[in-house]
N, C-alpha and C. Protein backbone atom coordinates (compact mmCIF):
# COMPACT_ATOMS: atom_id res chain seq x y z
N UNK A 1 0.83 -1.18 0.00
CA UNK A 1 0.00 0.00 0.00
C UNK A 1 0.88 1.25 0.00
N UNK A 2 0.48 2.28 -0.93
CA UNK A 2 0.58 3.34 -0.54
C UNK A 2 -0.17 4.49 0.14
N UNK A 3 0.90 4.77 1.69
CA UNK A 3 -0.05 5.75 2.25
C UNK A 3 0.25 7.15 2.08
N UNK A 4 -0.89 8.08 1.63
CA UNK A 4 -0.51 9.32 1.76
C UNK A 4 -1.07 9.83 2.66
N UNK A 5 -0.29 11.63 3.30
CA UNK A 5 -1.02 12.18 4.11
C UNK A 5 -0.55 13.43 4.23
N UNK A 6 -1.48 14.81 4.24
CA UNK A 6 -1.52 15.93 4.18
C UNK A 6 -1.73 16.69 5.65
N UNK A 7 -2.27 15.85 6.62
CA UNK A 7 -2.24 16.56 7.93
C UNK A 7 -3.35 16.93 8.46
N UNK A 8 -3.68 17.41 8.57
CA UNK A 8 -5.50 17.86 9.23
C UNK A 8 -5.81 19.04 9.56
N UNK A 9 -4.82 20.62 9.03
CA UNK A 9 -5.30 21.31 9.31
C UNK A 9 -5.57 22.50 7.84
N UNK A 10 -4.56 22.44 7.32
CA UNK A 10 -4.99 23.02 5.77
C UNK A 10 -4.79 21.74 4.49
N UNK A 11 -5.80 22.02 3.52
CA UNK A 11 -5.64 21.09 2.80
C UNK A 11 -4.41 21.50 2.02
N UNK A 12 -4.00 20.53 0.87
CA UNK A 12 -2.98 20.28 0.12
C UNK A 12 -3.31 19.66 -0.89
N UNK A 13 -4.22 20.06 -1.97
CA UNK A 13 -4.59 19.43 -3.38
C UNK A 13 -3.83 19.42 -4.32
N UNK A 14 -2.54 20.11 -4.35
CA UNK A 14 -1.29 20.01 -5.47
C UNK A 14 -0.93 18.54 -4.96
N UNK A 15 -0.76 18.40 -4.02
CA UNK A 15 -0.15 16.91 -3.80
C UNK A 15 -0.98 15.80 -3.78
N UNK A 16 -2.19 16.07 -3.55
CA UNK A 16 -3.42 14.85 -3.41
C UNK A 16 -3.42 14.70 -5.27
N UNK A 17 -3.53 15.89 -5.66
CA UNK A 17 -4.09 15.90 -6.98
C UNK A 17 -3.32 14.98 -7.72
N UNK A 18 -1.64 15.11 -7.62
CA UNK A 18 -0.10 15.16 -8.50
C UNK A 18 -0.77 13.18 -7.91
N UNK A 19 -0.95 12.81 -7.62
CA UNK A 19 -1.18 11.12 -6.56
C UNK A 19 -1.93 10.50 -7.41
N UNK A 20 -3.06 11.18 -7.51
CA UNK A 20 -4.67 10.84 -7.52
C UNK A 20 -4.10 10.67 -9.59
N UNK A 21 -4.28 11.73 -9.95
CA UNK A 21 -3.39 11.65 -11.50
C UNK A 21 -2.62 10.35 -11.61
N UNK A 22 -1.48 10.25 -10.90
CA UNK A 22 -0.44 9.13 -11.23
C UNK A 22 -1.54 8.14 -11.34
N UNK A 23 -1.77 7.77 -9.90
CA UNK A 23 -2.65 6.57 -9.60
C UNK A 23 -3.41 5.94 -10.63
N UNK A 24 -4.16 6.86 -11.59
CA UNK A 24 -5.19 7.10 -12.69
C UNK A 24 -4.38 6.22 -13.58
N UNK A 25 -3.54 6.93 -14.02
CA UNK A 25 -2.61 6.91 -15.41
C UNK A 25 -1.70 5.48 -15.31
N UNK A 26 -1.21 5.02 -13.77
CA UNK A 26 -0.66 3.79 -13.61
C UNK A 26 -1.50 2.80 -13.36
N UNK A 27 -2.82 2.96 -13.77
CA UNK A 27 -3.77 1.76 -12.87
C UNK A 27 -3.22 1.87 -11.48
N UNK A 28 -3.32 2.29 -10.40
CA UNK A 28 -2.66 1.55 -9.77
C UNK A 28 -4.04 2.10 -8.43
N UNK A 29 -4.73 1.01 -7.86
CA UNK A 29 -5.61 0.59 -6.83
C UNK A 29 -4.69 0.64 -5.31
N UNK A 30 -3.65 0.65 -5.24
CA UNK A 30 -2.87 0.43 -3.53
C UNK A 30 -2.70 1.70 -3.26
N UNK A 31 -3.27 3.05 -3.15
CA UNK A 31 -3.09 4.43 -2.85
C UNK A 31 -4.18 4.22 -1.70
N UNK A 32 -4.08 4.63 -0.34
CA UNK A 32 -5.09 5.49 0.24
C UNK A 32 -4.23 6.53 0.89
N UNK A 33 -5.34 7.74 1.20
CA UNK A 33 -5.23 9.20 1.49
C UNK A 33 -5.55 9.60 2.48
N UNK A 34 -5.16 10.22 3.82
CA UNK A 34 -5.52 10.94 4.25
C UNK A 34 -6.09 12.18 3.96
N UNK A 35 -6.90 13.02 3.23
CA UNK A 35 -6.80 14.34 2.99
C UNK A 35 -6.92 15.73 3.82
N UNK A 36 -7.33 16.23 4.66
CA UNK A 36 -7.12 16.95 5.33
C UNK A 36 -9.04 17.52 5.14
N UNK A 37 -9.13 18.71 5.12
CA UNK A 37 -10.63 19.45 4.65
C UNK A 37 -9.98 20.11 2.86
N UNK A 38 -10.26 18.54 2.35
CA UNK A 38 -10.22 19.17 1.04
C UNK A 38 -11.07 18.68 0.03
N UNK A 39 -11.66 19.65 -1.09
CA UNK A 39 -12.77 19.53 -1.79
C UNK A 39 -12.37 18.97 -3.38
N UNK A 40 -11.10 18.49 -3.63
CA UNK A 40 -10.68 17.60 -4.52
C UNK A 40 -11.71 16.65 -5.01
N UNK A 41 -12.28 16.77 -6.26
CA UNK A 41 -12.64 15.13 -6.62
C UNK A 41 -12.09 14.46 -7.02
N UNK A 42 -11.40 13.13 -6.43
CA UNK A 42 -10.38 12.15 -6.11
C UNK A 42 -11.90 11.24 -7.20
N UNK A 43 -10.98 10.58 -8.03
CA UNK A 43 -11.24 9.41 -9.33
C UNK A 43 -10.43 8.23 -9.12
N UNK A 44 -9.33 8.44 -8.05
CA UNK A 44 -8.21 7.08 -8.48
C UNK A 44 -7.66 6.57 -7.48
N UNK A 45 -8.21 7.01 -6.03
CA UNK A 45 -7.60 6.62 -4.72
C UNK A 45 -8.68 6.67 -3.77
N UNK A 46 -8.27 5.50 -2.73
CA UNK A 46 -8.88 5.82 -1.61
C UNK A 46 -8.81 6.94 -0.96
N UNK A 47 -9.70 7.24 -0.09
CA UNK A 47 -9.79 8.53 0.69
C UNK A 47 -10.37 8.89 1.96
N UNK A 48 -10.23 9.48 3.28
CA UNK A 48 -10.51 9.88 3.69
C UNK A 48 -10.13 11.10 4.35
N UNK A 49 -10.80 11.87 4.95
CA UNK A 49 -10.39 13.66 5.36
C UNK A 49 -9.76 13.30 6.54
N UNK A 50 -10.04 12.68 7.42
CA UNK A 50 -9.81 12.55 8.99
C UNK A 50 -9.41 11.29 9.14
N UNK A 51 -7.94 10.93 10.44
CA UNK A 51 -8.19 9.61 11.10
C UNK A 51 -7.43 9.59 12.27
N UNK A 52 -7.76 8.54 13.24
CA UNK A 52 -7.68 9.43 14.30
C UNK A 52 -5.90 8.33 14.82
N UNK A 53 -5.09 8.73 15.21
CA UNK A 53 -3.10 8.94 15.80
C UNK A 53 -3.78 7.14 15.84
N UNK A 54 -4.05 6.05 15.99
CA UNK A 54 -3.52 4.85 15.83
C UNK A 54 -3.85 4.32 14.70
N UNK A 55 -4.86 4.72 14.17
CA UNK A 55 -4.85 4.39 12.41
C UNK A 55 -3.60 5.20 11.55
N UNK A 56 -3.63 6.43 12.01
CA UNK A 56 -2.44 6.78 10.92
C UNK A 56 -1.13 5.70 11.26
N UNK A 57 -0.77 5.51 12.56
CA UNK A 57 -0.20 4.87 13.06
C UNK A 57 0.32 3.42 12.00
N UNK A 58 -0.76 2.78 12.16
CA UNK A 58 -1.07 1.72 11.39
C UNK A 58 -1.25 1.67 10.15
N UNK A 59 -1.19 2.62 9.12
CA UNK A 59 -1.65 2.92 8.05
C UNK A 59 -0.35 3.00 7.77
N UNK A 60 1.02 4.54 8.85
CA UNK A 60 2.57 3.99 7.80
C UNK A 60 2.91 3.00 8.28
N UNK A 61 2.41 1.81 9.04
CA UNK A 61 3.10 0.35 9.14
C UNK A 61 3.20 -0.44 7.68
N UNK A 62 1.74 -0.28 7.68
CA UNK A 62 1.50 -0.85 6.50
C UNK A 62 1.67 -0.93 5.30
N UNK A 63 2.24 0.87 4.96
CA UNK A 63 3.04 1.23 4.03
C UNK A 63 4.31 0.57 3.04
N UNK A 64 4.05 0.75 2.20
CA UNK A 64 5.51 0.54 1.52
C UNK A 64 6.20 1.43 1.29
N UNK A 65 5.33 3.16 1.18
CA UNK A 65 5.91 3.91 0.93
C UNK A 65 5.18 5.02 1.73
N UNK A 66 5.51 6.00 2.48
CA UNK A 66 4.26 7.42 2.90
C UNK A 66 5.14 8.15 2.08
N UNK A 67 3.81 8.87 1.35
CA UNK A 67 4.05 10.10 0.14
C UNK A 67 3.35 11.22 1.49
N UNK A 68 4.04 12.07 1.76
CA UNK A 68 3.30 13.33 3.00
C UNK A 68 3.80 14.55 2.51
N UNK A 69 3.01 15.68 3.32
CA UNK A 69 3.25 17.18 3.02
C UNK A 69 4.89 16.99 4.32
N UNK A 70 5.46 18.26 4.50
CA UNK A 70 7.07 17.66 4.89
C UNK A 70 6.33 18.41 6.64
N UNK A 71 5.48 17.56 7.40
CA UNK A 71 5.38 17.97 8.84
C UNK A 71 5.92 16.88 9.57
N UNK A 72 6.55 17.40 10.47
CA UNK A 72 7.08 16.77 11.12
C UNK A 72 6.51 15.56 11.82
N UNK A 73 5.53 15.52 12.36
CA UNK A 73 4.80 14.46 12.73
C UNK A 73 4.61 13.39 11.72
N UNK A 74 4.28 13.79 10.25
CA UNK A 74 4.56 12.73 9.33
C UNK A 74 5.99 12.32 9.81
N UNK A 75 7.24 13.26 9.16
CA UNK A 75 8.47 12.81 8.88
C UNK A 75 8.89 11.65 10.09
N UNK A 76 8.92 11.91 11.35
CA UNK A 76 9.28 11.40 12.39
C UNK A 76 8.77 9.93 12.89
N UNK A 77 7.59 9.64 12.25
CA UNK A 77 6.67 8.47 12.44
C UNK A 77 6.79 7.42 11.19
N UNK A 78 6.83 8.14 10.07
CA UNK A 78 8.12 6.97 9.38
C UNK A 78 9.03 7.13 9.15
N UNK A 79 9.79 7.53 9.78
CA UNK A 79 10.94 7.14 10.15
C UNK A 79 11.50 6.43 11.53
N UNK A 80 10.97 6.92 12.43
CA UNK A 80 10.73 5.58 13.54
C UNK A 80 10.17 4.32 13.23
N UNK A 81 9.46 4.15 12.41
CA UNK A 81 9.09 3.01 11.68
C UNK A 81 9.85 2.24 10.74
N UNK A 82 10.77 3.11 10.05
CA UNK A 82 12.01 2.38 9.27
C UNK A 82 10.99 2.18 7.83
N UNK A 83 9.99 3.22 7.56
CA UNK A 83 9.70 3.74 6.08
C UNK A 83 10.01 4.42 5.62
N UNK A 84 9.90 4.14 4.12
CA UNK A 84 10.47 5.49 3.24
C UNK A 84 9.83 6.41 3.01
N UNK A 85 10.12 7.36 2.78
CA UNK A 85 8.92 8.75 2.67
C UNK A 85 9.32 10.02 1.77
N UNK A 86 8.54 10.09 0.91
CA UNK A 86 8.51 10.96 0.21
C UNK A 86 7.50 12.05 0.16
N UNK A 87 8.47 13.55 0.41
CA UNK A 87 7.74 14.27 0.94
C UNK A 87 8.02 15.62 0.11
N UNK A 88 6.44 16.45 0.26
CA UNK A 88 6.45 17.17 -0.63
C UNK A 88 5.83 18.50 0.34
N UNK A 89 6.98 19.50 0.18
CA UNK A 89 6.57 20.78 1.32
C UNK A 89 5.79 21.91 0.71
N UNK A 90 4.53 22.15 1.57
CA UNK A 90 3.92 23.01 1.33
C UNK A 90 4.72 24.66 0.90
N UNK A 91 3.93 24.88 0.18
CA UNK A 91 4.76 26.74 -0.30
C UNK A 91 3.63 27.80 0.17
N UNK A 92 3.83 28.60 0.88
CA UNK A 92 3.41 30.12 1.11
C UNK A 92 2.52 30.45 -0.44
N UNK A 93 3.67 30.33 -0.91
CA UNK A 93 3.43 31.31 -2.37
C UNK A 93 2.42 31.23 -2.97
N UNK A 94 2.13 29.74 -2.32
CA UNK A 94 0.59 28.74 -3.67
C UNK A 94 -0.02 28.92 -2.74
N UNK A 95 -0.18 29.05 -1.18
CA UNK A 95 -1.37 29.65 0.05
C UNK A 95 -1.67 28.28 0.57
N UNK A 96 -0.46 27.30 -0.04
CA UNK A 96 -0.61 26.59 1.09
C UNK A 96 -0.16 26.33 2.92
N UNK A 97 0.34 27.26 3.12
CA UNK A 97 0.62 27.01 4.14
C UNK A 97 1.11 29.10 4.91
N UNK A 98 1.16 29.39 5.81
CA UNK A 98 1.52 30.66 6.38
C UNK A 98 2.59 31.20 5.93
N UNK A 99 4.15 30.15 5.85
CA UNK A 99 5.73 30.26 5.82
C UNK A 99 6.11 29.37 5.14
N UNK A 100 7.12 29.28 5.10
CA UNK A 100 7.58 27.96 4.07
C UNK A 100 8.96 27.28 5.12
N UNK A 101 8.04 27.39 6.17
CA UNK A 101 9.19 26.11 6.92
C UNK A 101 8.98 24.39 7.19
N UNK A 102 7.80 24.39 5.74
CA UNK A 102 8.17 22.62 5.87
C UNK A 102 9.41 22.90 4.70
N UNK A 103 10.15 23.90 3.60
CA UNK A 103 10.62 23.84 2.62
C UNK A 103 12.31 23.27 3.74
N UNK A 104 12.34 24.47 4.53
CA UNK A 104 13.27 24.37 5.58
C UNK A 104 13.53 23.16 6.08
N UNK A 105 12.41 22.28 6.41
CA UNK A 105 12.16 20.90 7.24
C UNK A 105 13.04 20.23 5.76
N UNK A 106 11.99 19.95 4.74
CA UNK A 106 12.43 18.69 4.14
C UNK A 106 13.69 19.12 3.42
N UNK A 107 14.35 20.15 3.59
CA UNK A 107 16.36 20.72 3.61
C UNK A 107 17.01 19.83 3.73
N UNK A 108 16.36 19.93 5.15
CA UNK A 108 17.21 19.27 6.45
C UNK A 108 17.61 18.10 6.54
N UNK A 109 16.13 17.53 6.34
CA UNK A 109 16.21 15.82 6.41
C UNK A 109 16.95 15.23 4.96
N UNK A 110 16.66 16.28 3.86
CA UNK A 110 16.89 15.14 2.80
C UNK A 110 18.43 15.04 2.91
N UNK A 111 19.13 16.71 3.71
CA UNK A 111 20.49 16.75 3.80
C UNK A 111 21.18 15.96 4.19
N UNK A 112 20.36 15.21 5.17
CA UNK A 112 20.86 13.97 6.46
C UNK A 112 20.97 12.83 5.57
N UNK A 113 20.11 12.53 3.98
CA UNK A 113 19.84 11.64 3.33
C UNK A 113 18.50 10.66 4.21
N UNK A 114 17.95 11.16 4.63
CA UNK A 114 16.74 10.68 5.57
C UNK A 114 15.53 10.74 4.58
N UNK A 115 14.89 10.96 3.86
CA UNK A 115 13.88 11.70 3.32
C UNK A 115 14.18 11.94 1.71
N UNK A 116 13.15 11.12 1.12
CA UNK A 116 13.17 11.62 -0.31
C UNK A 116 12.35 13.59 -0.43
N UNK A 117 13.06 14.47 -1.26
CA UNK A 117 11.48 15.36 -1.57
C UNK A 117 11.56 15.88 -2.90
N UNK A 118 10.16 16.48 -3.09
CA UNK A 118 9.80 16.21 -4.44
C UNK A 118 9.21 18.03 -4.56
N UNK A 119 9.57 18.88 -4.87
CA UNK A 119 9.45 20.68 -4.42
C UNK A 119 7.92 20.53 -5.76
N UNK A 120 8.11 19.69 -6.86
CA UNK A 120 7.33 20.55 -7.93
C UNK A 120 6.51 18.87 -8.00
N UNK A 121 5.40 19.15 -8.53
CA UNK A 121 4.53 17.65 -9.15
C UNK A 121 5.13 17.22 -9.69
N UNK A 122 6.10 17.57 -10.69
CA UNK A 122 6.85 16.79 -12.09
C UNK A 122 7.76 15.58 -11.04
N UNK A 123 8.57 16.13 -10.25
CA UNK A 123 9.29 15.58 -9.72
C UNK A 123 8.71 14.32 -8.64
N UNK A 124 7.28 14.90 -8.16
CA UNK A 124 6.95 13.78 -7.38
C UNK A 124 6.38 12.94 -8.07
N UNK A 125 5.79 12.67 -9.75
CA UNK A 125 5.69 12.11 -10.52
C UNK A 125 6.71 10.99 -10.87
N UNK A 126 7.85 11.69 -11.03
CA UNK A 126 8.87 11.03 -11.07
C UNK A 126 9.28 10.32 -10.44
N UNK A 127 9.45 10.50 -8.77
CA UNK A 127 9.60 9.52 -7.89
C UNK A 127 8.74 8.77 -7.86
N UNK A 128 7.41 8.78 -8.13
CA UNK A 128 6.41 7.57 -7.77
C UNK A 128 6.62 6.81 -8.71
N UNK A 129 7.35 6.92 -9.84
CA UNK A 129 7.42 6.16 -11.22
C UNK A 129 9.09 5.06 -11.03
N UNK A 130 9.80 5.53 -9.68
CA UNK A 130 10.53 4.52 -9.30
C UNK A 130 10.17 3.89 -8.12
N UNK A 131 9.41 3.70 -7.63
CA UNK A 131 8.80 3.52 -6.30
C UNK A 131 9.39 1.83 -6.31
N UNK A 132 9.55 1.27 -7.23
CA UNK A 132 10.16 -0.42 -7.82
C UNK A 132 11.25 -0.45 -6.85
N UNK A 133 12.04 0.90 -7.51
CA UNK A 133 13.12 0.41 -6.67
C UNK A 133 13.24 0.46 -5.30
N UNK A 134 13.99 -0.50 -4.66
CA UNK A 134 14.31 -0.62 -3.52
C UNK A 134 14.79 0.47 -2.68
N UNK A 135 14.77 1.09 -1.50
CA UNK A 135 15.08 1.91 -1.11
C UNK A 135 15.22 1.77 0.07
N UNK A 136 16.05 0.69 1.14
CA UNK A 136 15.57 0.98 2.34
C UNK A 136 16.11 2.17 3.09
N UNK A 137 15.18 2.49 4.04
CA UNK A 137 14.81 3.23 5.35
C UNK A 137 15.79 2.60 6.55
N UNK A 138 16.90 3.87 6.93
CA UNK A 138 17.08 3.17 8.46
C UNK A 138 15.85 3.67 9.50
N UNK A 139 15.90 3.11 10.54
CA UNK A 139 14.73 2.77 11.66
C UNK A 139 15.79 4.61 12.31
N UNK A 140 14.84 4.82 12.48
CA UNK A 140 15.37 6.44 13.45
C UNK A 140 14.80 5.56 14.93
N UNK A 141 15.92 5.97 15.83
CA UNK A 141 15.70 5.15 17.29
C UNK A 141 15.15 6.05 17.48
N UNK A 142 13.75 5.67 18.90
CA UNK A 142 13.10 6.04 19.96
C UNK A 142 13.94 7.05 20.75
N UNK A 143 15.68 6.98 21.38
CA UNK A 143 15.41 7.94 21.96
C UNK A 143 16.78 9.07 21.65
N UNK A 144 16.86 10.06 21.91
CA UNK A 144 17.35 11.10 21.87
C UNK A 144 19.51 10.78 21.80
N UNK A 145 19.98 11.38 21.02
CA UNK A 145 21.08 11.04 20.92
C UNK A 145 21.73 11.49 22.34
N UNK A 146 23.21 10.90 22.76
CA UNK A 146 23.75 11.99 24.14
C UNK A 146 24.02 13.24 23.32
N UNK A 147 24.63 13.27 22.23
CA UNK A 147 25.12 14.42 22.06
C UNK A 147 23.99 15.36 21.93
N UNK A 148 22.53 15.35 21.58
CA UNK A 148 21.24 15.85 21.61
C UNK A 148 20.70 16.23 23.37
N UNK A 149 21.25 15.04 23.63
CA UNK A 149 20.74 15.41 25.47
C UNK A 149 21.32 16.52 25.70
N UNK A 150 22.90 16.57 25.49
CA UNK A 150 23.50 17.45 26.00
C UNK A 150 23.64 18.76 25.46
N UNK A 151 23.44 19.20 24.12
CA UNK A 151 23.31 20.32 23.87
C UNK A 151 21.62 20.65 24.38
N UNK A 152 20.94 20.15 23.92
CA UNK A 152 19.51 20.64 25.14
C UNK A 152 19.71 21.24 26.30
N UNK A 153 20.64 20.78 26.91
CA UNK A 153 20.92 20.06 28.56
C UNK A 153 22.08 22.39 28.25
N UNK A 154 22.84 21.98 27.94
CA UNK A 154 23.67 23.46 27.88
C UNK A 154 22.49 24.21 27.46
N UNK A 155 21.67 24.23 26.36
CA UNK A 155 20.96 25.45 26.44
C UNK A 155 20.16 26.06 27.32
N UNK A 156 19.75 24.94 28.37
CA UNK A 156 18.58 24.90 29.28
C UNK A 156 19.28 25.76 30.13
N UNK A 157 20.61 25.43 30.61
CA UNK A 157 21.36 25.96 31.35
C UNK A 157 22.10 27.62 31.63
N UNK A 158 22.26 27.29 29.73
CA UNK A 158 23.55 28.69 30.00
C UNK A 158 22.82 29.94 28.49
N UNK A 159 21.33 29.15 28.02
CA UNK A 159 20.83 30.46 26.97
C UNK A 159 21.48 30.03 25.44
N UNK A 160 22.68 29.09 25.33
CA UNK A 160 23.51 29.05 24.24
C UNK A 160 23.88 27.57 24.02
N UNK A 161 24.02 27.14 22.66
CA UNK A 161 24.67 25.89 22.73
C UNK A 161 26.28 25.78 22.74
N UNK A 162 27.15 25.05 23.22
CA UNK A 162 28.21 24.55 22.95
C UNK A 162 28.55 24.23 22.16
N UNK A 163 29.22 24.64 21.39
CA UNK A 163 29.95 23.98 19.91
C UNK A 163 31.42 23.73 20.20
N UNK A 164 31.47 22.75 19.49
CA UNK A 164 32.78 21.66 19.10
C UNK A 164 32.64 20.28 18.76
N UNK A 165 34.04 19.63 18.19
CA UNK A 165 33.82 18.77 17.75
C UNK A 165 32.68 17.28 18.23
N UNK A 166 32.40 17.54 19.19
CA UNK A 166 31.40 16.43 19.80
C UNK A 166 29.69 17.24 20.36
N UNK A 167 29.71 18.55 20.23
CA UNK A 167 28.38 18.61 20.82
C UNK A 167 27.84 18.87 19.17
N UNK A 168 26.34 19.47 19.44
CA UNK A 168 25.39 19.85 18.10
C UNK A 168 25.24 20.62 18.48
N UNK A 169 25.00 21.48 17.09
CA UNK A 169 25.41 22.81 17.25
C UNK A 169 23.18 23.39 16.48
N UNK A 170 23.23 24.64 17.15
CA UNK A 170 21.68 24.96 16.56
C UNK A 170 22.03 25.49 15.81
């Protein structure tokens, strides 16, 4: 299965839409959607607007792949799961979103090599058209790195992080 998901508080029809299209054009029946409050008429995927933290849960288990807008709560949940995810960040510009700090988010992650992303439809087209290939996902552990404890741990303390070769730096 492929799961997608947009989040639940503004919709995201460039990305439901760019899915719903492929889906069409590949035959392909293993898509369901989260959509958010959006008025899309969806022809080629499952769908629903709402579901409630142990179905989504269960939904990227089940995954082979989560296609998501780049929020963190997606990113973080498959990837603790050890799925692949391809993610596509909302833009200001198109009114999807206030700022453009999922553009910032999926930077970050893809910098880490964590995270496929896909900025334009063409491109997330493209990735869904290798979806064949293999790709695994490392499992992101449950808990917090030391070197993460401890720069937390200095900011809490002194207003600033520590930098050098062993702490993380903000």
């Amino acid at each position: 299965m492929i799961f997608v998901t947009v989040g639940t508080q503004v919709q995201f029809d460039r990305l439901i839409r760019t899915v719903d299209e492929w889906a069409g054009a590949r035959a392909r029946s293993d898509v369901f959607a989260q959509i958010g409050p959006s008025n899309y008429p969806f022809k080629h995927i499952r769908t629903e607007r709402f579901i409630d933290p142990s179905r989504f849960k269960s939904c990227v288990e089940a995954a082979s792949v989560v296609i998501a807008h780049a929020g963190m709560g997606s990113i973080i949940t498959a990837l603790e799961l050890g799925k692949r995810i391809i993610v596509m960040p909302r833009r200001a510009s198109l009114g999807e979103h206030r700022n453009d700090h999922q553009i910032a988010t999926a930077k970050q992650f893809a910098a880490q090599g964590r995270i496929e992303v896909a900025f334009e439809e063409r491109e997330l087209t493209d990735k869904l058209d290798q979806l064949d290939i293999v790709n695994r996902c490392e499992r992101l552990g449950g808990e917090a790195s030391p070197q993460l404890i401890m720069a937390i741990r200095s900011f809490i303390e002194t207003g600033h992080v520590r930098s050098g070769p062993n702490s993380a730096s903000a």
